[in-house]
Protein backbone atom coordinates (compact mmCIF):
# COMPACT_ATOMS: atom_id res chain seq x y z
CA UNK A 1 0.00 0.00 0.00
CA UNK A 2 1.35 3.69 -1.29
CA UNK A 3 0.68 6.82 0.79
CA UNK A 4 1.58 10.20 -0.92
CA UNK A 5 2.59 12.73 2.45
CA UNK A 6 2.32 16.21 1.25
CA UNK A 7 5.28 16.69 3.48
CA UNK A 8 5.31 20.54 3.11
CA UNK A 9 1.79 20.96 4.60
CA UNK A 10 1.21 22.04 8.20
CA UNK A 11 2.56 24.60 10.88
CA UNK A 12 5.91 22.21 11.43
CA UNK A 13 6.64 20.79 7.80
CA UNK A 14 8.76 19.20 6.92
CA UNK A 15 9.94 17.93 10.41
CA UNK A 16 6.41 16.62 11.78
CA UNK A 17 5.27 15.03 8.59
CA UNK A 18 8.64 13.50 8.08
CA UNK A 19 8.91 11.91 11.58
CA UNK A 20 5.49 11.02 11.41
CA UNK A 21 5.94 8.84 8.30
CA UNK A 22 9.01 7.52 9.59
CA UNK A 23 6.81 5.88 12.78
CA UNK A 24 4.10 4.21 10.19
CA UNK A 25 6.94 2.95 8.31
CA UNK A 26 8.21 0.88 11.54
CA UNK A 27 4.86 0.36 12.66
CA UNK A 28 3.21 -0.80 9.43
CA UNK A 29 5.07 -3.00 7.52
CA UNK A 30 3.00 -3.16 4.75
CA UNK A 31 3.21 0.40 3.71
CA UNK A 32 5.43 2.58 1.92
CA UNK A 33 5.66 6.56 1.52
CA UNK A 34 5.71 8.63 -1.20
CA UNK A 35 7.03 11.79 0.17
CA UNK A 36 5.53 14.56 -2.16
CA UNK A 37 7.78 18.30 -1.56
CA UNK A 38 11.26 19.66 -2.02
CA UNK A 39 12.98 16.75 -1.86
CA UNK A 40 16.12 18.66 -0.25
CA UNK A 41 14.41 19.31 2.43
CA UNK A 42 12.47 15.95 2.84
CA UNK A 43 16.10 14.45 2.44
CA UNK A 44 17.83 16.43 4.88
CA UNK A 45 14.71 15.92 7.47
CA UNK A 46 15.28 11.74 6.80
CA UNK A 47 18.74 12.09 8.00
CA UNK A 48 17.93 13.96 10.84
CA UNK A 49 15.77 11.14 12.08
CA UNK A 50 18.16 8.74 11.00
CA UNK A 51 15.39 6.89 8.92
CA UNK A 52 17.37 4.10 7.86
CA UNK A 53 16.14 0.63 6.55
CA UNK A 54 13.19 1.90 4.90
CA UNK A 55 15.33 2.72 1.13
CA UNK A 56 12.94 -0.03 -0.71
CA UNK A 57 9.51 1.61 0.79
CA UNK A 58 10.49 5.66 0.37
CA UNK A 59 10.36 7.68 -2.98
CA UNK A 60 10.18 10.82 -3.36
CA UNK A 61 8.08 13.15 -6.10
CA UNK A 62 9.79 16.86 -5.89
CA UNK A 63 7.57 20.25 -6.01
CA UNK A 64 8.19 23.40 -6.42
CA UNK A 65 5.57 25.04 -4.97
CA UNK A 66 3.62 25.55 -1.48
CA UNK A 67 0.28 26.76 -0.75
CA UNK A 68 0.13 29.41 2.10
CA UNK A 69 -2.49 29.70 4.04
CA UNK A 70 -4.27 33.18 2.56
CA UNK A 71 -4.01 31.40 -0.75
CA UNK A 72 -7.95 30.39 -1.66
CA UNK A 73 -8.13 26.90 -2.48
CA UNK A 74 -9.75 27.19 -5.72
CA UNK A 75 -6.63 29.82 -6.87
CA UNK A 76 -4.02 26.99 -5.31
CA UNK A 77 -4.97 24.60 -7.73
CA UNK A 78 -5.27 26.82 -10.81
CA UNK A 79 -2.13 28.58 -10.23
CA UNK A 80 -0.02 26.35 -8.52
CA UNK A 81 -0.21 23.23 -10.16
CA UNK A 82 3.25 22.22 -9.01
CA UNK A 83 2.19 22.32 -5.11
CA UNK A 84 3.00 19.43 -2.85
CA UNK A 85 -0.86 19.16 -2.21
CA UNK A 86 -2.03 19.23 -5.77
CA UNK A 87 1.02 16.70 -6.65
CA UNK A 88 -0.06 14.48 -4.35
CA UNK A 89 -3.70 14.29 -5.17
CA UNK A 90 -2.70 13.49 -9.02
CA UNK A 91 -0.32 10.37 -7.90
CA UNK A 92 -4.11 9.37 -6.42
CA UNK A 93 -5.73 9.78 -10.00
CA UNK A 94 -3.01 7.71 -11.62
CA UNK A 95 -3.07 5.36 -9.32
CA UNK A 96 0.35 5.88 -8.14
CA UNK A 97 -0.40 6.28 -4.99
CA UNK A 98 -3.74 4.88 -2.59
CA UNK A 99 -4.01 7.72 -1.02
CA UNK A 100 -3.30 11.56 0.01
CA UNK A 101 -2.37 12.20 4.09
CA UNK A 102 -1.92 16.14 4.09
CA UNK A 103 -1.90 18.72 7.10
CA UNK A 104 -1.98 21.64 4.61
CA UNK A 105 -4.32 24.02 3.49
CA UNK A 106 -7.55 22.63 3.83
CA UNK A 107 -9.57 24.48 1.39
CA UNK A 108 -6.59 23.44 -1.02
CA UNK A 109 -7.23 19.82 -0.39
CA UNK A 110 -10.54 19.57 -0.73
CA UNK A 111 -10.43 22.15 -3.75
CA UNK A 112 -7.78 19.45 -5.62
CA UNK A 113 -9.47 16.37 -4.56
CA UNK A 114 -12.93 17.44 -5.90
CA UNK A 115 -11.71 18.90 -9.62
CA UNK A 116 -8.98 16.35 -9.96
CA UNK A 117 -10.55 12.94 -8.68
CA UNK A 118 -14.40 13.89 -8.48
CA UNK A 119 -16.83 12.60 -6.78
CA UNK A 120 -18.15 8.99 -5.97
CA UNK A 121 -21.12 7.94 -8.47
CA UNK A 122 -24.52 9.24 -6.47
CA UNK A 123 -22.21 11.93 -4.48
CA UNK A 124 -22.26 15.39 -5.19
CA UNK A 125 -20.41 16.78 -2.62
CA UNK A 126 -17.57 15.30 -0.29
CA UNK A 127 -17.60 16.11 3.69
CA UNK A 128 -15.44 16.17 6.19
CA UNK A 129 -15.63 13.53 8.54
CA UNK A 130 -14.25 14.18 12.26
CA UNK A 131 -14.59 11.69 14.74
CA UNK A 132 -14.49 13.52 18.17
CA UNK A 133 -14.50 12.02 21.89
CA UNK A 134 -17.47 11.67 23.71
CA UNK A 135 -19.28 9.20 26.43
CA UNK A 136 -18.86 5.47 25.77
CA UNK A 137 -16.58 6.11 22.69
CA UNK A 138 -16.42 8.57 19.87
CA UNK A 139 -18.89 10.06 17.77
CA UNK A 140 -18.46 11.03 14.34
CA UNK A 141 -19.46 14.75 12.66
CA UNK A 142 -19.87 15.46 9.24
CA UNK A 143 -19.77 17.56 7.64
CA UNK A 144 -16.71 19.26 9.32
CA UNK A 145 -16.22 22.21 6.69
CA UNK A 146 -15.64 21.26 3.43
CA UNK A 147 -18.88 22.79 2.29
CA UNK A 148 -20.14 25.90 3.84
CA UNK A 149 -23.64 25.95 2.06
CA UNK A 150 -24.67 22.76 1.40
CA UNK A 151 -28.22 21.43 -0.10
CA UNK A 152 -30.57 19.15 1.86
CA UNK A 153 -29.83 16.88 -0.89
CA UNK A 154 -26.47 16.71 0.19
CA UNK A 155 -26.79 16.24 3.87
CA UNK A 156 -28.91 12.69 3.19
CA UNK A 157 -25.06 11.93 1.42
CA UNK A 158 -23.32 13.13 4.24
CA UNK A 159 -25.56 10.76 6.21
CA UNK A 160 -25.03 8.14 4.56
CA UNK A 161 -21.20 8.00 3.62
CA UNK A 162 -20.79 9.02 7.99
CA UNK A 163 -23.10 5.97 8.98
CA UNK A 164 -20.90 3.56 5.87
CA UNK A 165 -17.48 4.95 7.94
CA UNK A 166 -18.45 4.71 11.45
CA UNK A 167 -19.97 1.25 10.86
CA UNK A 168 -16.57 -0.24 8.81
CA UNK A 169 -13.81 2.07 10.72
CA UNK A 170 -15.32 1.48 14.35
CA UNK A 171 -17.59 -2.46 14.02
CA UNK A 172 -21.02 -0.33 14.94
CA UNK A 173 -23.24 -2.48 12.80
CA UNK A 174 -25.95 0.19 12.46
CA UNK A 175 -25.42 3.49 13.56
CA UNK A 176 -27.49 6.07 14.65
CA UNK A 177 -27.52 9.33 12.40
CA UNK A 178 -28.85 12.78 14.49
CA UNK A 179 -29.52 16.06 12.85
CA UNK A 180 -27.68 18.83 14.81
CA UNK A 181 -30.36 21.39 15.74
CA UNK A 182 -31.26 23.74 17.83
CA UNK A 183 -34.41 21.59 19.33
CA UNK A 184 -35.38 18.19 19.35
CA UNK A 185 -38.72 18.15 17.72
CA UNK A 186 -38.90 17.91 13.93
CA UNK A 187 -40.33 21.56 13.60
CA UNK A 188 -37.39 23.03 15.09
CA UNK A 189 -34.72 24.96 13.15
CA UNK A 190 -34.57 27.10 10.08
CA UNK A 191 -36.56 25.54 7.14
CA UNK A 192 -33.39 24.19 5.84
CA UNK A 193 -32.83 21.99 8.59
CA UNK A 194 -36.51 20.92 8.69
CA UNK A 195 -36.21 19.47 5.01
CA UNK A 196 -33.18 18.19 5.99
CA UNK A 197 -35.40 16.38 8.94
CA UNK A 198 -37.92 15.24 6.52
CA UNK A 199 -35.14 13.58 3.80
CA UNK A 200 -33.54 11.84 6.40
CA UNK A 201 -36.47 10.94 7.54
CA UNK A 202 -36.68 8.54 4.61
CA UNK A 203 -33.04 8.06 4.01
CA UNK A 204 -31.23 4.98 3.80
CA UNK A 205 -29.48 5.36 7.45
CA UNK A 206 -31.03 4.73 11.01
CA UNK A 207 -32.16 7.87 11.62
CA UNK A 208 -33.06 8.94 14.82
CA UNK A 209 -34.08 12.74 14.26
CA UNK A 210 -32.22 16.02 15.73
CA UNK A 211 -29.76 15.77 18.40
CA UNK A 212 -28.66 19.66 19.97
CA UNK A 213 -25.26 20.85 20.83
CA UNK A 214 -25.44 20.38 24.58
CA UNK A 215 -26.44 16.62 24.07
CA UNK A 216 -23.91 14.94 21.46
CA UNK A 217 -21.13 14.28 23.87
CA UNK A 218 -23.45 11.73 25.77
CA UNK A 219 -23.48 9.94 22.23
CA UNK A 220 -27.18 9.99 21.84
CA UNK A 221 -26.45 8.96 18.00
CA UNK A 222 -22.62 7.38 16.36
CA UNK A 223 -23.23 10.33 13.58
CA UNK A 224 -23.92 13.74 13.98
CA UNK A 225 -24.74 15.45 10.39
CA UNK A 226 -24.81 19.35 9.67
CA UNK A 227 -23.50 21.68 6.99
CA UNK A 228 -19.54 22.36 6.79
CA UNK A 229 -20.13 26.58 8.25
CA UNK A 230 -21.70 24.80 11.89
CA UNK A 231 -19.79 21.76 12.05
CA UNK A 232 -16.35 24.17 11.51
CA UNK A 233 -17.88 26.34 13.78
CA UNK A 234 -18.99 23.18 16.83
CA UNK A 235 -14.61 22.07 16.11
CA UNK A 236 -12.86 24.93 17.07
CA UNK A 237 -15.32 26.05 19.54
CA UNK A 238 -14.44 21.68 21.05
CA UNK A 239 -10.87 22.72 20.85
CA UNK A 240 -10.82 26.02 22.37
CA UNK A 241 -13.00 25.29 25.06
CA UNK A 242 -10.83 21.68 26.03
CA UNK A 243 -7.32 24.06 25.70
CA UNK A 244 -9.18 26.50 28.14
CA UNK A 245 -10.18 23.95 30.50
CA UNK A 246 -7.06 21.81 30.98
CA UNK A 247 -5.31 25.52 31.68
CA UNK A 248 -8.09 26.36 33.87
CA UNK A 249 -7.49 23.19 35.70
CA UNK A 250 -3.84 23.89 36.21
CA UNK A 251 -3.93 27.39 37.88
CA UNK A 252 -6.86 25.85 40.11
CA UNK A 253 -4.84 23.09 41.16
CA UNK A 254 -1.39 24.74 41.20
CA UNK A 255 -3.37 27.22 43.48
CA UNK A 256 -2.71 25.54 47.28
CA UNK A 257 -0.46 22.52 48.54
CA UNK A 258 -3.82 20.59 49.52
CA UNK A 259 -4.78 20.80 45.50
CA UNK A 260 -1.36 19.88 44.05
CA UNK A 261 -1.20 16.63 46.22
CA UNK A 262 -4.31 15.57 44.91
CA UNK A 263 -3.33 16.37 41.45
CA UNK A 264 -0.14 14.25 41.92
CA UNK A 265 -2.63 11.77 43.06
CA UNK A 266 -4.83 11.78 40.34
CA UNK A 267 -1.55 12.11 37.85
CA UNK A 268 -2.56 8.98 35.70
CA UNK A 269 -6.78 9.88 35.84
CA UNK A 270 -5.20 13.52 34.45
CA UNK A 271 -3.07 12.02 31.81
CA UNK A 272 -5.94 9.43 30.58
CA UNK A 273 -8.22 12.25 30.07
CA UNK A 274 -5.73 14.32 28.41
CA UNK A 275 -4.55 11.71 25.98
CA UNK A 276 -8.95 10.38 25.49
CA UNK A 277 -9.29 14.38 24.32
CA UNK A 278 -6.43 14.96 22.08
CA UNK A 279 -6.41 15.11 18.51
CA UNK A 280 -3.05 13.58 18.72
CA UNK A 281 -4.54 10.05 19.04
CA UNK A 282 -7.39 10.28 16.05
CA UNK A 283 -4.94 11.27 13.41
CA UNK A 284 -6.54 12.60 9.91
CA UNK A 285 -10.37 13.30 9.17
CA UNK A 286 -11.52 11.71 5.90
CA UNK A 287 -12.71 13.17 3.05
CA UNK A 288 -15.66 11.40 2.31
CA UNK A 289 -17.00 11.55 -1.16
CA UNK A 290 -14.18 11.61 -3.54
CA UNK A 291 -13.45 9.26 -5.68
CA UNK A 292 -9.85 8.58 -3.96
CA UNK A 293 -8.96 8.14 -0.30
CA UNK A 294 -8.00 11.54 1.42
CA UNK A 295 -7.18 12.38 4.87
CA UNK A 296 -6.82 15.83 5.83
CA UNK A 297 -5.24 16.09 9.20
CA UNK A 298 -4.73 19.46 11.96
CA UNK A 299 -2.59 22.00 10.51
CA UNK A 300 -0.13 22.29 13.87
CA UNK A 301 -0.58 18.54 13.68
CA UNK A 302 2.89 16.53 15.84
CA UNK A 303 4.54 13.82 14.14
CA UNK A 304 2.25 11.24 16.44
CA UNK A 305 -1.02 12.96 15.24
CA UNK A 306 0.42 12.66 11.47
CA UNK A 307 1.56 9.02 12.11
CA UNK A 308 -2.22 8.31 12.96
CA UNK A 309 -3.05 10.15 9.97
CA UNK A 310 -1.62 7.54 8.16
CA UNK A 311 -2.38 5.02 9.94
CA UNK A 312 -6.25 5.93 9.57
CA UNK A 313 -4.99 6.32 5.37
CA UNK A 314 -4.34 2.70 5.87
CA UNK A 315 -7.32 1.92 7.61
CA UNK A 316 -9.51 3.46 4.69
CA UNK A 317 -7.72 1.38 2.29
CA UNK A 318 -8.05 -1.47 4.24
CA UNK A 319 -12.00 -1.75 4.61
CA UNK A 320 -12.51 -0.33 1.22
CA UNK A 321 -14.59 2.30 2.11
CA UNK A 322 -14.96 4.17 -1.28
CA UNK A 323 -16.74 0.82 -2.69
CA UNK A 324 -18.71 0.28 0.16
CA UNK A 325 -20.22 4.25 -0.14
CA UNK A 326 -20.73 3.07 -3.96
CA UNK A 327 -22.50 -0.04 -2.97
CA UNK A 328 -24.67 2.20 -0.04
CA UNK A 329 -25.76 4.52 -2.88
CA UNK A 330 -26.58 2.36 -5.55
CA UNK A 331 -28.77 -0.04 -3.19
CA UNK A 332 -30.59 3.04 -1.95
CA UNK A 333 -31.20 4.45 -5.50
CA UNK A 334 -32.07 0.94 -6.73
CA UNK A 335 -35.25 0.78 -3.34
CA UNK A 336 -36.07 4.32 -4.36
CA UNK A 337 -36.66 2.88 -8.24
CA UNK A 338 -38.29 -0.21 -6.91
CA UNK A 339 -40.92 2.09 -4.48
CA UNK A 340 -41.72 4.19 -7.58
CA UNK A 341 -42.48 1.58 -9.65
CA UNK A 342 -44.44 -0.51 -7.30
CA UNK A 343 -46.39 2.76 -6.68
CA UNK A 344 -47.14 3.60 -9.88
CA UNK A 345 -48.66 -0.09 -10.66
């Protein structure tokens, strides 16, 4: 199995990508690395590391160019062609590669992947899916911001390629798909989100209506579905309130010697929750929908969080998920045929 790194994407490239591919190469033996970027700097970051033994399962495709953050995506793939990200998608097209692991520009990514490899058959647009710690497990939003202004129409996709992921990625044989909303009952919520309620209503997915903000994290459903501009919106909002809180915790307990021995005390509770919350540990979000396996992971991603980037590349690969969204869609277009038909007689 091939994984193209844009290794110049992210707050700490090429370092973190680089070390990052260098632990899935010694913990996955049945991988190799195409690192995509200026291969002087890629080479130089190897040696660092001391990356040796892995000559047969490393190439390297150079670039020329990088996409900055205040570049649109749209203009990063007309204009800079030669970009690690856009470089990397094409070695998915050809079929030189199995799939993308980037911590670049986002809008970039999802911008190449959806003009150069297109979407699945049935799909018209891809989401974002982010699986994000909660009671009993994880839970798993989509879309996470690849589209901003989505149709209803696309949101029943959304559903359905979350609850194909969630069951193949985590064993949950049926999942439960929730609306995010502002209220419960089926009425709630601008009219968008109320045809939204009534197409999932019908959708092929276990549906079990809206779920609100305040409720996901007790996992009342395995998939959460909304448009890209609130699920963007419910991330970094997660984030910012979980870096507040652990620094909250800190001065509180650094504040009197009663409160710092129980915090040595409770070291190891501290450190489980820490590591249970941290993005760290779930890697890369997939982007669902196009017709190649992508995983977009945290810009200031560390070389861990990029290693389980690749290691959730892998997964994807693995379980096939691409053919079994194909196989999801069809079925469901094929009942809605049958229904129509049957009515009709």
């Amino acid at each position: 199995m091939k994984i193209a790194l844009d290794a110049m994407g992210g707050d700490f490239a090429p370092k973190n990508p680089v070390e990052g591919a260098v632990a899935a190469l010694r913990d996955f033996p049945d991988i190799s690395i195409v690192f995509v970027g200026d291969e002087q700097a890629v080479r130089a970051e190897l040696a660092r590391q001391n990356a040796t033994g892995f000559d047969s399962r490393i190439s390297f495709h150079h670039t020329t160019q990088v996409v900055d953050m205040k570049d649109s995506g749209l203009d990063s793939v007309r204009k800079k062609k030669d970009s690690s990200v856009s470089r990397a998608v094409d070695l998915v097209k050809s079929g030189e590669a199995d799939a993308i692991v980037s911590a670049g520009h986002t809008g970039a990514l999802v911008a190449a992947a959806t003009i150069k490899l297109r979407t699945l058959p049935g799909i018209d647009r891809a989401g974002l899916a982010v699986l994000i710690p909660c009671d009993g497990g994880v839970f798993l939003l989509i879309d996470g911001g690849a589209n901003l202004d989505p149709s209803p129409e696309h949101i029943i996709g959304f559903a359905v390629m979350g609850s194909i992921y969630y069951r193949e990625i985590l064993g949950c044989p049926s999942p439960r798909v929730g609306l995010l909303n502002i209220g419960t009952e089926s009425s709630k919520g601008t009219e968008f989100a109320q045809e939204c309620h009534r197409l999932l209503s019908s959708a092929p997915v276990n549906f079990s209506g809206n779920v609100e903000g305040h409720g996901i994290f007790r996992k009342p459903v395995e998939v959460v579905v909304c448009d890209g501009f609130v699920g963007n919106i419910v991330l970094k909002a997660i984030e910012g309130l979980a870096k507040s809180f652990f620094s909250w915790l800190k001065d509180e307990l650094k504040s009197s010697p009663i409160r710092l021995l129980g915090a040595m005390l409770s070291k190891g509770a501290f450190i489980s929750i820490k590591n249970r919350t941290s993005t760290d540990e779930y890697g890369g979000t997939p982007l669902l929908g196009v017709n190649g396996i992508c995983i977009k992971a945290h810009g200031n991603s560390s070389a861990r969080a990029l290693r389980n980037a690749i290691r959730v590349a892998r997964a994807a690969v693995e379980q096939r998920i691409n053919e079994r969204i194909i196989e999801a869609i069809q079925s469901s277009n094929h009942e809605k045929i049958s229904a129509t038909q049957t009515a009709s007689a």
